[in-house]
PDB file of N, CA and C in Angstrom:
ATOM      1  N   UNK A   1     -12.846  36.378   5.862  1.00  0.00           N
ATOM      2  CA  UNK A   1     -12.631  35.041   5.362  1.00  0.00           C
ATOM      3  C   UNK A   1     -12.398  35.140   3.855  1.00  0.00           C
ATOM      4  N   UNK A   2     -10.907  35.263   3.450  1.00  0.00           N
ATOM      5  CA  UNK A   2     -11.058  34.712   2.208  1.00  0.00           C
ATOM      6  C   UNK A   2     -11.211  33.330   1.430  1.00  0.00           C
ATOM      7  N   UNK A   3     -11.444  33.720   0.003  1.00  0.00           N
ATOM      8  CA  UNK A   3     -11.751  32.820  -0.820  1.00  0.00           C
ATOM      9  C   UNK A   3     -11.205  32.443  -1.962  1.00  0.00           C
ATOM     10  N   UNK A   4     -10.796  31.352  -2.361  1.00  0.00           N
ATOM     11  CA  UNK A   4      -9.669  31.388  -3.422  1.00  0.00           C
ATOM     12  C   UNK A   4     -10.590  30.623  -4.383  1.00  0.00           C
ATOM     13  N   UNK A   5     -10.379  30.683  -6.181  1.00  0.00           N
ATOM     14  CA  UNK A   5     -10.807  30.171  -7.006  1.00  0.00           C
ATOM     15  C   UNK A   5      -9.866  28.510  -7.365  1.00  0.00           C
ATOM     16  N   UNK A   6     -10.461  28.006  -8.044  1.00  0.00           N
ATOM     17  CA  UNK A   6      -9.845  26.732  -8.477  1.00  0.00           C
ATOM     18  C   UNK A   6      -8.082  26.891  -8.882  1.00  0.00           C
ATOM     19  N   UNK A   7      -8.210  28.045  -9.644  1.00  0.00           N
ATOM     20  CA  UNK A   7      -6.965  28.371 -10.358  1.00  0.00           C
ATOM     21  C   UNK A   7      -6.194  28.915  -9.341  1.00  0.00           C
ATOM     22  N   UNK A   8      -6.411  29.513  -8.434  1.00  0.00           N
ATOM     23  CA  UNK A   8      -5.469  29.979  -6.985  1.00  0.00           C
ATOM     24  C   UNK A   8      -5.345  28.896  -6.543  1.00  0.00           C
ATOM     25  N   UNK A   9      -6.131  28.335  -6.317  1.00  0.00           N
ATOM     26  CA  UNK A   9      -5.331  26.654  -5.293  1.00  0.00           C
ATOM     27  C   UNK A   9      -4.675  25.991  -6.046  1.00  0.00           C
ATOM     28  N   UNK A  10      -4.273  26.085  -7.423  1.00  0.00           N
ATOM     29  CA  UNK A  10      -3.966  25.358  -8.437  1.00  0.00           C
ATOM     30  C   UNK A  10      -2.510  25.810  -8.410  1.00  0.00           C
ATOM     31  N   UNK A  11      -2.650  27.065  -8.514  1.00  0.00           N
ATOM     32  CA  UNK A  11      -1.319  28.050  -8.546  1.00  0.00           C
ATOM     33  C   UNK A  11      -0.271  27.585  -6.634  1.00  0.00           C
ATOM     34  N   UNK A  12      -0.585  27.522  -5.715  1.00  0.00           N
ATOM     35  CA  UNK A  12      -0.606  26.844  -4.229  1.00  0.00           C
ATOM     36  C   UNK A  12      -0.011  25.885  -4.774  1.00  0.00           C
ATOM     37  N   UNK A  13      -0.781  24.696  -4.555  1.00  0.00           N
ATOM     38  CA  UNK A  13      -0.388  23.300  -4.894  1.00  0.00           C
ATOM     39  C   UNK A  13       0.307  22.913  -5.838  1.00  0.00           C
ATOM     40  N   UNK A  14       0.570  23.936  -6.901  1.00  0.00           N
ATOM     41  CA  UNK A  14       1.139  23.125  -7.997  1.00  0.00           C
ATOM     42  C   UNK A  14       0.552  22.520  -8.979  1.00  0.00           C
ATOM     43  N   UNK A  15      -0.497  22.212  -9.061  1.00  0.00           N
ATOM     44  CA  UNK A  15      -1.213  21.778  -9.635  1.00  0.00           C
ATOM     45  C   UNK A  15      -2.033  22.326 -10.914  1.00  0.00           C
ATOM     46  N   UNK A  16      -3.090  22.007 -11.686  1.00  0.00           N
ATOM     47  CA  UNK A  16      -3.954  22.144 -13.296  1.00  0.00           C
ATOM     48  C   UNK A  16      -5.186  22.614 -12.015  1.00  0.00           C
ATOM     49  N   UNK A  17      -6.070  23.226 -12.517  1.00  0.00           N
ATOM     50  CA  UNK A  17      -7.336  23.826 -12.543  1.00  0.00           C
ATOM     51  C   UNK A  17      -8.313  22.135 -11.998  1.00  0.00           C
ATOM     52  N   UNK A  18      -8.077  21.461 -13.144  1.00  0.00           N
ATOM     53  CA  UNK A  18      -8.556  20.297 -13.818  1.00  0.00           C
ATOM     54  C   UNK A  18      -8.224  19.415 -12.515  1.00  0.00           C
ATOM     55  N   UNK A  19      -6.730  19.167 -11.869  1.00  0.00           N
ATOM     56  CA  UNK A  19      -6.411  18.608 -11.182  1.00  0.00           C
ATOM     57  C   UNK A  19      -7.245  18.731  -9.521  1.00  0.00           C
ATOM     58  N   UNK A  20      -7.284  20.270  -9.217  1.00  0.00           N
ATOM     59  CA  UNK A  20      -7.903  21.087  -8.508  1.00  0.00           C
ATOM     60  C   UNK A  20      -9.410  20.368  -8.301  1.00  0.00           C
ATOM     61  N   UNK A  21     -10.095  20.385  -9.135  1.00  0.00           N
ATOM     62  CA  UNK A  21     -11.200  20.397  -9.098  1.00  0.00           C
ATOM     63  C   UNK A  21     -11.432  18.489  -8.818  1.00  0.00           C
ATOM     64  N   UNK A  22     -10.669  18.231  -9.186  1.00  0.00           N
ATOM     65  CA  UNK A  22     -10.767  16.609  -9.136  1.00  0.00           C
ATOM     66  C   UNK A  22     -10.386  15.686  -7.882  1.00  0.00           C
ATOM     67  N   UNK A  23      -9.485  16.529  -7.407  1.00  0.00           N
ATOM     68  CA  UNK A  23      -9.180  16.245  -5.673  1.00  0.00           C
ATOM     69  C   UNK A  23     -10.266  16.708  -5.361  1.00  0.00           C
ATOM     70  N   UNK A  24     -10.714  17.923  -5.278  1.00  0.00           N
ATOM     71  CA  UNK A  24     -12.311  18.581  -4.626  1.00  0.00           C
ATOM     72  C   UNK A  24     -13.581  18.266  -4.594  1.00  0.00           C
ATOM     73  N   UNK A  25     -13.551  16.744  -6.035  1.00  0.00           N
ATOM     74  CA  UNK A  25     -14.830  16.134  -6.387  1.00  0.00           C
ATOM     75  C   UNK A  25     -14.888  14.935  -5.210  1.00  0.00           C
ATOM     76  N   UNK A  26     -13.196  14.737  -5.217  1.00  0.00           N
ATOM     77  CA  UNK A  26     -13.047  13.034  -4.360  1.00  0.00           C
ATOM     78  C   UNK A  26     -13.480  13.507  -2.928  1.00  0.00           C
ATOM     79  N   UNK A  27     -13.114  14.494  -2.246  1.00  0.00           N
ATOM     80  CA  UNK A  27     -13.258  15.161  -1.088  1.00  0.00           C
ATOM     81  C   UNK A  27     -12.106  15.149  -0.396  1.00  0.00           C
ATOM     82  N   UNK A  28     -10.439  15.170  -1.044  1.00  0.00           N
ATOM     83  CA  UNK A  28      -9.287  15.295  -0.791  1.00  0.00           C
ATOM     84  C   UNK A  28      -8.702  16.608  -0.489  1.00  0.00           C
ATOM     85  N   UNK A  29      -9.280  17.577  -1.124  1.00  0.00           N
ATOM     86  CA  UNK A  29      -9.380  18.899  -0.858  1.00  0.00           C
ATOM     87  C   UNK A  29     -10.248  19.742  -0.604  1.00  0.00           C
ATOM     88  N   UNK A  30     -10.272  20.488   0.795  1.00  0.00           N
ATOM     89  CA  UNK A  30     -11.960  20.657   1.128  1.00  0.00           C
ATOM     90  C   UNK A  30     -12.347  22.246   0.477  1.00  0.00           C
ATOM     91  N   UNK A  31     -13.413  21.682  -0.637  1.00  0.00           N
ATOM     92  CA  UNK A  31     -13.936  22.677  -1.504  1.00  0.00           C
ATOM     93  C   UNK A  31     -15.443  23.295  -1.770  1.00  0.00           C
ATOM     94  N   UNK A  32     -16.184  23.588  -2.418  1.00  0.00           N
ATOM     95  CA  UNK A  32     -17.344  23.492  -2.474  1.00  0.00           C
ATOM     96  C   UNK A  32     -18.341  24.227  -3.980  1.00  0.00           C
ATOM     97  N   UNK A  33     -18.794  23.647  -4.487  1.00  0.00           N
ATOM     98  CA  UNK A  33     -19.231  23.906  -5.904  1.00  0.00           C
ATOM     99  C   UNK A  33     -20.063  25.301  -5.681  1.00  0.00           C
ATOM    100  N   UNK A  34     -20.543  26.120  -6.061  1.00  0.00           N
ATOM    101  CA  UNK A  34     -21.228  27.049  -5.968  1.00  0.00           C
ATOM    102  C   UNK A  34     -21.402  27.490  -7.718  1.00  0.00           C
ATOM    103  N   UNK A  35     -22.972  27.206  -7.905  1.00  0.00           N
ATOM    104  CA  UNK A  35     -23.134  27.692  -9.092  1.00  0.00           C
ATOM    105  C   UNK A  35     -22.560  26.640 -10.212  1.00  0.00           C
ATOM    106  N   UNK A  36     -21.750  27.182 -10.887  1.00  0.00           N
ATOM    107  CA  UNK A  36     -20.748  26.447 -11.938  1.00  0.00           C
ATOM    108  C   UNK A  36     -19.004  26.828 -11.594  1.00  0.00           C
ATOM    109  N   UNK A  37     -18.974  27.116 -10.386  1.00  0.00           N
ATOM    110  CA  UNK A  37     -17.262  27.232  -9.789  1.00  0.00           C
ATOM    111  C   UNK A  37     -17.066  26.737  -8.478  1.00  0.00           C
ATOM    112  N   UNK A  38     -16.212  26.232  -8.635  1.00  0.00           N
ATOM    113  CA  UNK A  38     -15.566  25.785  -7.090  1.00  0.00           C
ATOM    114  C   UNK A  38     -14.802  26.939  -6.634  1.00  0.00           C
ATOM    115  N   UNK A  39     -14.786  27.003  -5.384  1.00  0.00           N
ATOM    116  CA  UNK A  39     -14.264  27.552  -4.228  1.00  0.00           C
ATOM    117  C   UNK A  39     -13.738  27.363  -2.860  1.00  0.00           C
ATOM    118  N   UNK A  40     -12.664  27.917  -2.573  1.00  0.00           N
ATOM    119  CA  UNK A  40     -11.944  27.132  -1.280  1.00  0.00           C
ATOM    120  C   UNK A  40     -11.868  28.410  -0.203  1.00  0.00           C
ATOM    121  N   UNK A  41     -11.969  27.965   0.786  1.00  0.00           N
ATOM    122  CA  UNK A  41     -11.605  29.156   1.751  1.00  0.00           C
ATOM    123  C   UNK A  41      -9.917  28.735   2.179  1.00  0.00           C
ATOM    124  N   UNK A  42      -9.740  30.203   2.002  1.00  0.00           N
ATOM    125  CA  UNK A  42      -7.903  29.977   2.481  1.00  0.00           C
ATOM    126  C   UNK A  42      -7.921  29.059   3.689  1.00  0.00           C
ATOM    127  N   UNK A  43      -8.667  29.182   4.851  1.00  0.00           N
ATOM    128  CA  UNK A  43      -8.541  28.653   6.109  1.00  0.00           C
ATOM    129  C   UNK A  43      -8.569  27.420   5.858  1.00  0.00           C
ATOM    130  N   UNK A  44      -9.004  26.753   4.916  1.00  0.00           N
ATOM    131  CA  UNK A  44      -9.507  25.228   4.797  1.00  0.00           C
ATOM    132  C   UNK A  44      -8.255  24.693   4.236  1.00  0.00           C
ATOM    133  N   UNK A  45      -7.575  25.376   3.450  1.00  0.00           N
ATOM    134  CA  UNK A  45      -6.656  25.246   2.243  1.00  0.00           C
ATOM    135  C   UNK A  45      -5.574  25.503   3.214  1.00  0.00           C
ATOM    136  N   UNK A  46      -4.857  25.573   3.970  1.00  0.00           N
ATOM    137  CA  UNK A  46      -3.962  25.568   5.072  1.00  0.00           C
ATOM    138  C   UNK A  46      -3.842  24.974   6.031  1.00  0.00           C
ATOM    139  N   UNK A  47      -5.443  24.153   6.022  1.00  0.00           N
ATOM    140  CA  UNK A  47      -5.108  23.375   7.134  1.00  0.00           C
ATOM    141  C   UNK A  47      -5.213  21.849   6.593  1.00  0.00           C
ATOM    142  N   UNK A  48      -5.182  21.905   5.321  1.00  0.00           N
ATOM    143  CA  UNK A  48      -5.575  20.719   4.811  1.00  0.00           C
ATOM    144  C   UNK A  48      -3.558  20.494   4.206  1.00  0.00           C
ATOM    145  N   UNK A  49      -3.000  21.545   3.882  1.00  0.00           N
ATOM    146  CA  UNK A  49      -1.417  21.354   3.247  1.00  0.00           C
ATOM    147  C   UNK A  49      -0.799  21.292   4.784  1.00  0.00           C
ATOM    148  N   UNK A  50      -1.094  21.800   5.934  1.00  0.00           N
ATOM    149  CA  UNK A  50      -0.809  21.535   7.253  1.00  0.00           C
ATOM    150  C   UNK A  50      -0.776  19.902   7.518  1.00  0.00           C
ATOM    151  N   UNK A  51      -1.910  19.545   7.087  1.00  0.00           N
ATOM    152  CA  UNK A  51      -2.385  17.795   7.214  1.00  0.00           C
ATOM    153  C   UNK A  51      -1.516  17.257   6.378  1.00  0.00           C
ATOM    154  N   UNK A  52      -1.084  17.722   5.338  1.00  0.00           N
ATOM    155  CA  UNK A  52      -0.325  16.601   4.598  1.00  0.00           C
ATOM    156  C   UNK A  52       1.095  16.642   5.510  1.00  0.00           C
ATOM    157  N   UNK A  53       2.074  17.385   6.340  1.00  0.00           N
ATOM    158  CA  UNK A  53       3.120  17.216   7.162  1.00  0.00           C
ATOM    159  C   UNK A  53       2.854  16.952   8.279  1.00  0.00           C
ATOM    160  N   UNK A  54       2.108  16.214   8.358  1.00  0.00           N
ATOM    161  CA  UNK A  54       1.700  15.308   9.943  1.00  0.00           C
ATOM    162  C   UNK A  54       2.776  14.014  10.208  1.00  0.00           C
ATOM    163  N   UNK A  55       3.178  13.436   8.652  1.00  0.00           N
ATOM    164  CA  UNK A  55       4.284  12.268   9.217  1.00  0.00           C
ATOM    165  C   UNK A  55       5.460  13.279   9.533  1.00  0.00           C
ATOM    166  N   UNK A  56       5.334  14.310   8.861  1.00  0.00           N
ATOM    167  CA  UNK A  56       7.384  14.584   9.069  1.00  0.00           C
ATOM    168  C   UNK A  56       7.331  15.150  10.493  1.00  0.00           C
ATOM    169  N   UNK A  57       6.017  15.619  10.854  1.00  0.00           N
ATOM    170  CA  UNK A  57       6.488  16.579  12.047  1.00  0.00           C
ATOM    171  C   UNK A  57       6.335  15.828  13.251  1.00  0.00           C
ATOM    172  N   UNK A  58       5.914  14.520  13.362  1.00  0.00           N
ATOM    173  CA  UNK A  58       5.414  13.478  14.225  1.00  0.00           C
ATOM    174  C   UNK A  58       6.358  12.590  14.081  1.00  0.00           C
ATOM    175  N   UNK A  59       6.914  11.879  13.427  1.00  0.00           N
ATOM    176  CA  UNK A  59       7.525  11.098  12.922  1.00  0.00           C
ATOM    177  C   UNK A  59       6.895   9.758  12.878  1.00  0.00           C
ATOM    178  N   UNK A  60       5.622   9.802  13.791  1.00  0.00           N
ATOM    179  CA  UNK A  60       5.464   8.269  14.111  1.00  0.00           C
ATOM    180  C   UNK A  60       4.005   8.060  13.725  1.00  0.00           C
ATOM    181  N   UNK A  61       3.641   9.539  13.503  1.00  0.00           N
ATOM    182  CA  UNK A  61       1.861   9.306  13.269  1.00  0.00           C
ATOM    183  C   UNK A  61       1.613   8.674  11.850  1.00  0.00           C
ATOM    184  N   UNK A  62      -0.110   8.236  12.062  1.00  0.00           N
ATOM    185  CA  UNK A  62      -0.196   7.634  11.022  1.00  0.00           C
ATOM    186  C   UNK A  62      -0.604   8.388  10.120  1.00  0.00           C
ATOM    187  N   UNK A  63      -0.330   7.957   8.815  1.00  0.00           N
ATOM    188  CA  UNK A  63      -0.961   8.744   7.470  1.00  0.00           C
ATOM    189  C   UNK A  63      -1.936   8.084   6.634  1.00  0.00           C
ATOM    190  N   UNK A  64      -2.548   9.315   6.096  1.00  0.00           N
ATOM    191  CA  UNK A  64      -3.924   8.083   5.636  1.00  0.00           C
ATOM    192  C   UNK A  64      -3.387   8.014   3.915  1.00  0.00           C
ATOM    193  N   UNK A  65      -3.643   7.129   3.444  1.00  0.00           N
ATOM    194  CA  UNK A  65      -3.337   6.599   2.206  1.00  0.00           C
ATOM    195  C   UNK A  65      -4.033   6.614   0.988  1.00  0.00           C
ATOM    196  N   UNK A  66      -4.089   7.399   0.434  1.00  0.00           N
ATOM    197  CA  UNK A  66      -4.605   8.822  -0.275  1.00  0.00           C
ATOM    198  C   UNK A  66      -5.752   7.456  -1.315  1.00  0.00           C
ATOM    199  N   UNK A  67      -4.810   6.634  -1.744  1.00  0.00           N
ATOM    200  CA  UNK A  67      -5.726   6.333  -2.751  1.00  0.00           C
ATOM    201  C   UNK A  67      -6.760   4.758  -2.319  1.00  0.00           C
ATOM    202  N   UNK A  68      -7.045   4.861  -0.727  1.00  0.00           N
ATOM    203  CA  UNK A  68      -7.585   3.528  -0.069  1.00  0.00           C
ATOM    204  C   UNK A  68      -8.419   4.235   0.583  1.00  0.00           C
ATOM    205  N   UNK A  69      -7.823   5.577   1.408  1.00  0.00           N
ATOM    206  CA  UNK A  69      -8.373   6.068   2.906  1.00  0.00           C
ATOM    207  C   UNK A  69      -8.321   4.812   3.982  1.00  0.00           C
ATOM    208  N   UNK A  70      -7.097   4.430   3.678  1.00  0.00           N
ATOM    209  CA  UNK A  70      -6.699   3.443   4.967  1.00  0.00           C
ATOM    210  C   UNK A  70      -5.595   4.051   5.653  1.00  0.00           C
ATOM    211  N   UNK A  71      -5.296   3.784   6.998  1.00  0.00           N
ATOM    212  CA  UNK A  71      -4.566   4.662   7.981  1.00  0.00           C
ATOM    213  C   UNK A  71      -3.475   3.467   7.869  1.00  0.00           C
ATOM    214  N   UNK A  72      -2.137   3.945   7.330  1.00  0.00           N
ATOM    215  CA  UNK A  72      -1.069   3.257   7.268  1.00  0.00           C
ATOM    216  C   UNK A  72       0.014   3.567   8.491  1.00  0.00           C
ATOM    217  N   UNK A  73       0.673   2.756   8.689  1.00  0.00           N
ATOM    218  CA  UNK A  73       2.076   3.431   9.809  1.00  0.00           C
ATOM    219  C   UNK A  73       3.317   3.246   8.906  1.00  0.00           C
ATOM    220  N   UNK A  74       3.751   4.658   8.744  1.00  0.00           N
ATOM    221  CA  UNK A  74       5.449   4.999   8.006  1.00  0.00           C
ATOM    222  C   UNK A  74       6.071   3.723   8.092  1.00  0.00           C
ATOM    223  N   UNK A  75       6.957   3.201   7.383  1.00  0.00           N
ATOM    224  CA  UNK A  75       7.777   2.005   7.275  1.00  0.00           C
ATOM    225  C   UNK A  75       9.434   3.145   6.952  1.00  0.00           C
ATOM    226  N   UNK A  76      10.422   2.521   7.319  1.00  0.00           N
ATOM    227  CA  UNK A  76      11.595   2.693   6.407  1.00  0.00           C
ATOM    228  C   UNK A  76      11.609   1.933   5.354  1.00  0.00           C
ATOM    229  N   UNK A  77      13.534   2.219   5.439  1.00  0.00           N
ATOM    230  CA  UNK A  77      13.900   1.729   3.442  1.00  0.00           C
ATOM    231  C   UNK A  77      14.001   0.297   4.115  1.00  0.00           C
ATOM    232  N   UNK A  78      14.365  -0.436   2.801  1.00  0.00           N
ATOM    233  CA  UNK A  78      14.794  -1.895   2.938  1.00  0.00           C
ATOM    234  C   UNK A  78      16.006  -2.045   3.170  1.00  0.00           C
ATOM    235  N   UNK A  79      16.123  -3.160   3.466  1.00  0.00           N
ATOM    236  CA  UNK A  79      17.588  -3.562   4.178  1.00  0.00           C
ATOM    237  C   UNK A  79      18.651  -3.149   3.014  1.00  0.00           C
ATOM    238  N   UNK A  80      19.891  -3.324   3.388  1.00  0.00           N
ATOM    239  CA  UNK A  80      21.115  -3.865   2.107  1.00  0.00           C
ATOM    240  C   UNK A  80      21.366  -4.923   2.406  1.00  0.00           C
ATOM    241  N   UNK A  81      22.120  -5.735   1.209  1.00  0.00           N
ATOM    242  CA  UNK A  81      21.827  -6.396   0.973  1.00  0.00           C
ATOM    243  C   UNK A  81      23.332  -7.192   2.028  1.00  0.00           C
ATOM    244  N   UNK A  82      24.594  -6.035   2.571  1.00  0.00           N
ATOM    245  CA  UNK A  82      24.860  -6.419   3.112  1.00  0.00           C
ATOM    246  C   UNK A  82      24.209  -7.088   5.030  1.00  0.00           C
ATOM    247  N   UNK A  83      23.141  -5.854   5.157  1.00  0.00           N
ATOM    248  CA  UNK A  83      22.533  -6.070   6.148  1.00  0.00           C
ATOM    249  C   UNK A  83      21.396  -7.745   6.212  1.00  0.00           C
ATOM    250  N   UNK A  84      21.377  -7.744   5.048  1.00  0.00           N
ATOM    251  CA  UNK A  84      20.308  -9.249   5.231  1.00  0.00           C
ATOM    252  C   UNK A  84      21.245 -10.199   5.418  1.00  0.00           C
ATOM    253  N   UNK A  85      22.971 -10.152   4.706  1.00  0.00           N
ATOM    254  CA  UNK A  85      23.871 -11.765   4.656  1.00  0.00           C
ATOM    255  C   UNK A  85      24.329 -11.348   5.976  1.00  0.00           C
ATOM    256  N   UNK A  86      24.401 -10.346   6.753  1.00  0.00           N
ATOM    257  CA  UNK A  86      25.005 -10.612   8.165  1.00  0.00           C
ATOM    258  C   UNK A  86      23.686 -11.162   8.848  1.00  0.00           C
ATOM    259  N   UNK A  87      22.848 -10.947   8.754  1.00  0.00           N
ATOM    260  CA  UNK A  87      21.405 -10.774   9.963  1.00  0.00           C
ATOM    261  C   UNK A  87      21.536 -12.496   9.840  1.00  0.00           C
ATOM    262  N   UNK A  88      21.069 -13.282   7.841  1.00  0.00           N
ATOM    263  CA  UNK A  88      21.259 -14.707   7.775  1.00  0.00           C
ATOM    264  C   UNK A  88      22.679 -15.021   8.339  1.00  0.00           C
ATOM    265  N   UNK A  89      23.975 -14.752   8.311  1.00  0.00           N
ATOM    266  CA  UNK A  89      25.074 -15.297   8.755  1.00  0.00           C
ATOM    267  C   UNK A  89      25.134 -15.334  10.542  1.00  0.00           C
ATOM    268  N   UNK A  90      24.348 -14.497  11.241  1.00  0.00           N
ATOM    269  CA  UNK A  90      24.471 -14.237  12.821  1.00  0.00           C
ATOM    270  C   UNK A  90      23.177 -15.438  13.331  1.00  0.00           C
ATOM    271  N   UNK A  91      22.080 -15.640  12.455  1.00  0.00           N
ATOM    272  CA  UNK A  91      20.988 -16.658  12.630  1.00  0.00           C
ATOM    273  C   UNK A  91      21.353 -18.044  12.374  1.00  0.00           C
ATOM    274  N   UNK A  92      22.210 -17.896  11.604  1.00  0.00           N
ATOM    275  CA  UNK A  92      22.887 -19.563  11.359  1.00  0.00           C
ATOM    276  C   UNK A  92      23.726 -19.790  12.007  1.00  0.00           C
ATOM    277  N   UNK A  93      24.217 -18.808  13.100  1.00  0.00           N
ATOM    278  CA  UNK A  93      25.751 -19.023  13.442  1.00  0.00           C
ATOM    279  C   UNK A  93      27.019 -19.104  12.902  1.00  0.00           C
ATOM    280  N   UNK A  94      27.035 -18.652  11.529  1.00  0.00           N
ATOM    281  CA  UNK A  94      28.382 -18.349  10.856  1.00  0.00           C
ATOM    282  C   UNK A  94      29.183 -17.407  10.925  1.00  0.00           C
ATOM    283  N   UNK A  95      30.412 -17.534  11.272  1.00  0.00           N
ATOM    284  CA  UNK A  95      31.652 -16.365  11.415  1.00  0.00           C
ATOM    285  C   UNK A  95      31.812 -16.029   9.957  1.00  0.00           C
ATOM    286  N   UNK A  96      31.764 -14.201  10.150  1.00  0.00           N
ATOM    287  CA  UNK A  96      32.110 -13.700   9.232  1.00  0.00           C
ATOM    288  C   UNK A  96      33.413 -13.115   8.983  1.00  0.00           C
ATOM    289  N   UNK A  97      34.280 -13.043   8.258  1.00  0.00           N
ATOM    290  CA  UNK A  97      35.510 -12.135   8.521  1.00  0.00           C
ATOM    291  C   UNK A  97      35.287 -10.419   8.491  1.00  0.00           C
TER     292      UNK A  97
END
């Protein structure tokens, strides 16, 4: 079982040391203080960047909403703007050319 330091998951994610440790305080990244350092086990740390592609690989599952912890369902984009004057022109009954 390895074990990665703050600055290895930092280096992973992309992320600051600082950043690292601050997802790990919220319990967004599953970590654990030991002493005066945090530490991650690779296994945890793979299945947690696994969890974040749960909408793309599902398409339909829900995702939890990082900064509520409320379980949202994916939406698309918004209409255009041609799509809203046909949708109002077909509801009113107006011919369009």
């Amino acid at each position: 079982m390895k074990t990665l330091t703050a600055e290895e998951v930092g280096k992973i994610l992309k992320l600051t040391r600082t950043s690292v440790t601050v997802k790990a305080k919220a319990g967004e990244i599953p970590g654990m203080k030991i002493g005066n350092r945090w530490i991650f086990l690779e296994v945890d740390l793979l299945a947690y960047i696994r969890s974040q592609y749960k909408c793309a690989q599902g398409g339909k599952e829900e995702k939890i909403c990082r900064s509520t912890n409320v379980r949202i369902r994916p939406t698309g984009g918004s209409k255009s703007r041609h799509q809203v004057e046909s949708e109002y022109n077909r509801v009113l009954g107006l011919k369009t050319d």
